[in-house]
Protein backbone atom coordinates (compact mmCIF):
# COMPACT_ATOMS: atom_id res chain seq x y z
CA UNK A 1 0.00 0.00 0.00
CA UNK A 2 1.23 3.63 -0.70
CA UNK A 3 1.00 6.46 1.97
CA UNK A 4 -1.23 9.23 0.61
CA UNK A 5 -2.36 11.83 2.73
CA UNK A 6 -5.71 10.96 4.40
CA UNK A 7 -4.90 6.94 4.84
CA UNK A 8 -5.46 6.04 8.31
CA UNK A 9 -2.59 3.62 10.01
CA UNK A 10 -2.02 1.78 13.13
CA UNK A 11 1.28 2.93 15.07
CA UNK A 12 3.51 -0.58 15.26
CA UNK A 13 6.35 0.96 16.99
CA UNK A 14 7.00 3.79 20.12
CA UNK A 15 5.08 5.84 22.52
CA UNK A 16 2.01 5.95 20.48
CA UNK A 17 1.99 2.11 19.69
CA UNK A 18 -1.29 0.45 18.40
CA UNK A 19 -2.84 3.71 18.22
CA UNK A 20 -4.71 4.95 14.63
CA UNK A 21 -3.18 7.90 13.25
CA UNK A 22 -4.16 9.93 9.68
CA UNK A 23 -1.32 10.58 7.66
CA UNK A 24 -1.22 14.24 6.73
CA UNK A 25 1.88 14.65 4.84
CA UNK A 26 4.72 12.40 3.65
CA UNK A 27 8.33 13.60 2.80
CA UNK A 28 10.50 10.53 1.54
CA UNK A 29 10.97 7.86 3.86
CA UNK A 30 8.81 10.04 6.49
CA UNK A 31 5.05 10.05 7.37
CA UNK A 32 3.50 13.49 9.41
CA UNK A 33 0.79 11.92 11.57
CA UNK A 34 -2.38 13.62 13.63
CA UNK A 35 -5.03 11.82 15.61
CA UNK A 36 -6.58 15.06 16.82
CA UNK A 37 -5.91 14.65 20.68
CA UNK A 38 -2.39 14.04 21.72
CA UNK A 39 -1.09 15.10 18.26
CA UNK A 40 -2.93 17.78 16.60
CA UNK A 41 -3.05 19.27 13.50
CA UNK A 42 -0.92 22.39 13.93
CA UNK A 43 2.09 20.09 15.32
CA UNK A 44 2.15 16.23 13.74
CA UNK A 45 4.17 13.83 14.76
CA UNK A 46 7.15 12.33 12.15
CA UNK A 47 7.40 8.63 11.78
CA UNK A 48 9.32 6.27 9.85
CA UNK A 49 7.03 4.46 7.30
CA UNK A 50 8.35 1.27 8.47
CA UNK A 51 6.98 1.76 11.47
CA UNK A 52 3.28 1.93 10.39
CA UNK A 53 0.87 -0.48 9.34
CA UNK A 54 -1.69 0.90 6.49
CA UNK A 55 -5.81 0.13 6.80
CA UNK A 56 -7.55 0.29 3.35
CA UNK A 57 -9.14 3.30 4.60
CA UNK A 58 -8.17 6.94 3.36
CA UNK A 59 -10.55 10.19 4.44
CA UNK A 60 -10.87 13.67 3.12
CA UNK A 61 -8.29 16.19 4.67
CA UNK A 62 -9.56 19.25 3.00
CA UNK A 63 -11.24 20.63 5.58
CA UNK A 64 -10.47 18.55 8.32
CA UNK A 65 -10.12 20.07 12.52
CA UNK A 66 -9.13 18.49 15.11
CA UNK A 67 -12.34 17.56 16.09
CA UNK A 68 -13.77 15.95 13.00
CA UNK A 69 -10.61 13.99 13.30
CA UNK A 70 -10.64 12.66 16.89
CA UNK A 71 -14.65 11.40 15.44
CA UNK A 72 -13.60 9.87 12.69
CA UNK A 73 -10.92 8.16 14.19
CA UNK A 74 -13.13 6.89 17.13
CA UNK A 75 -15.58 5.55 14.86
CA UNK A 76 -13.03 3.53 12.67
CA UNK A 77 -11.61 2.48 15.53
CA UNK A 78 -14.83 1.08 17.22
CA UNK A 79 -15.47 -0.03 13.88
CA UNK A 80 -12.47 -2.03 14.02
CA UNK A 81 -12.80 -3.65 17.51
CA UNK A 82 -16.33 -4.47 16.54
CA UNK A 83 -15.19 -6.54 13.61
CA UNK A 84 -12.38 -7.98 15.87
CA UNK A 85 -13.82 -9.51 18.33
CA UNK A 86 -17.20 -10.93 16.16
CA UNK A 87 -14.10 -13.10 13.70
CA UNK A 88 -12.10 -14.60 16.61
């Protein structure tokens, strides 16, 4: 999978481990990443590519806030967990 700005990924490595991030930039071998409470928009945090695993899942960042973010987030993530734990 390619890292586009948008995609939503799971952390695999670091303080913010197996938490879902959006991508919101890329610059070579580097992903900027929100998720709209501990790392906002105005200040992403910059993670190796390696380190992420990509969902299938990419959103609109045009007009995106902090807010709309932490939702969207929540909801794939309870989306997620739902689908999780019904396919053992």
């Amino acid at each position: 999978m390619e890292a586009v700005n948008g995609r939503i990924v799971r952390v695999i490595a670091g303080h913010d481990r197996n938490l879902f991030m959006v991508i919101t930039a890329v610059e070579g071998d580097f992903a900027f990443l929100c998720d709209g409470k501990s790392r906002k928009l105005a200040k992403p945090k910059k993670k190796r590519l390696k380190h992420l695993r990509f969902t299938n899942t990419v959103i609109d960042t045009a007009d995106l806030t902090d807010k709309k973010l932490r939702r969207v987030i929540g909801e794939f993530a309870g989306n997620t967990r739902k689908t999780e734990t019904e396919n053992p």
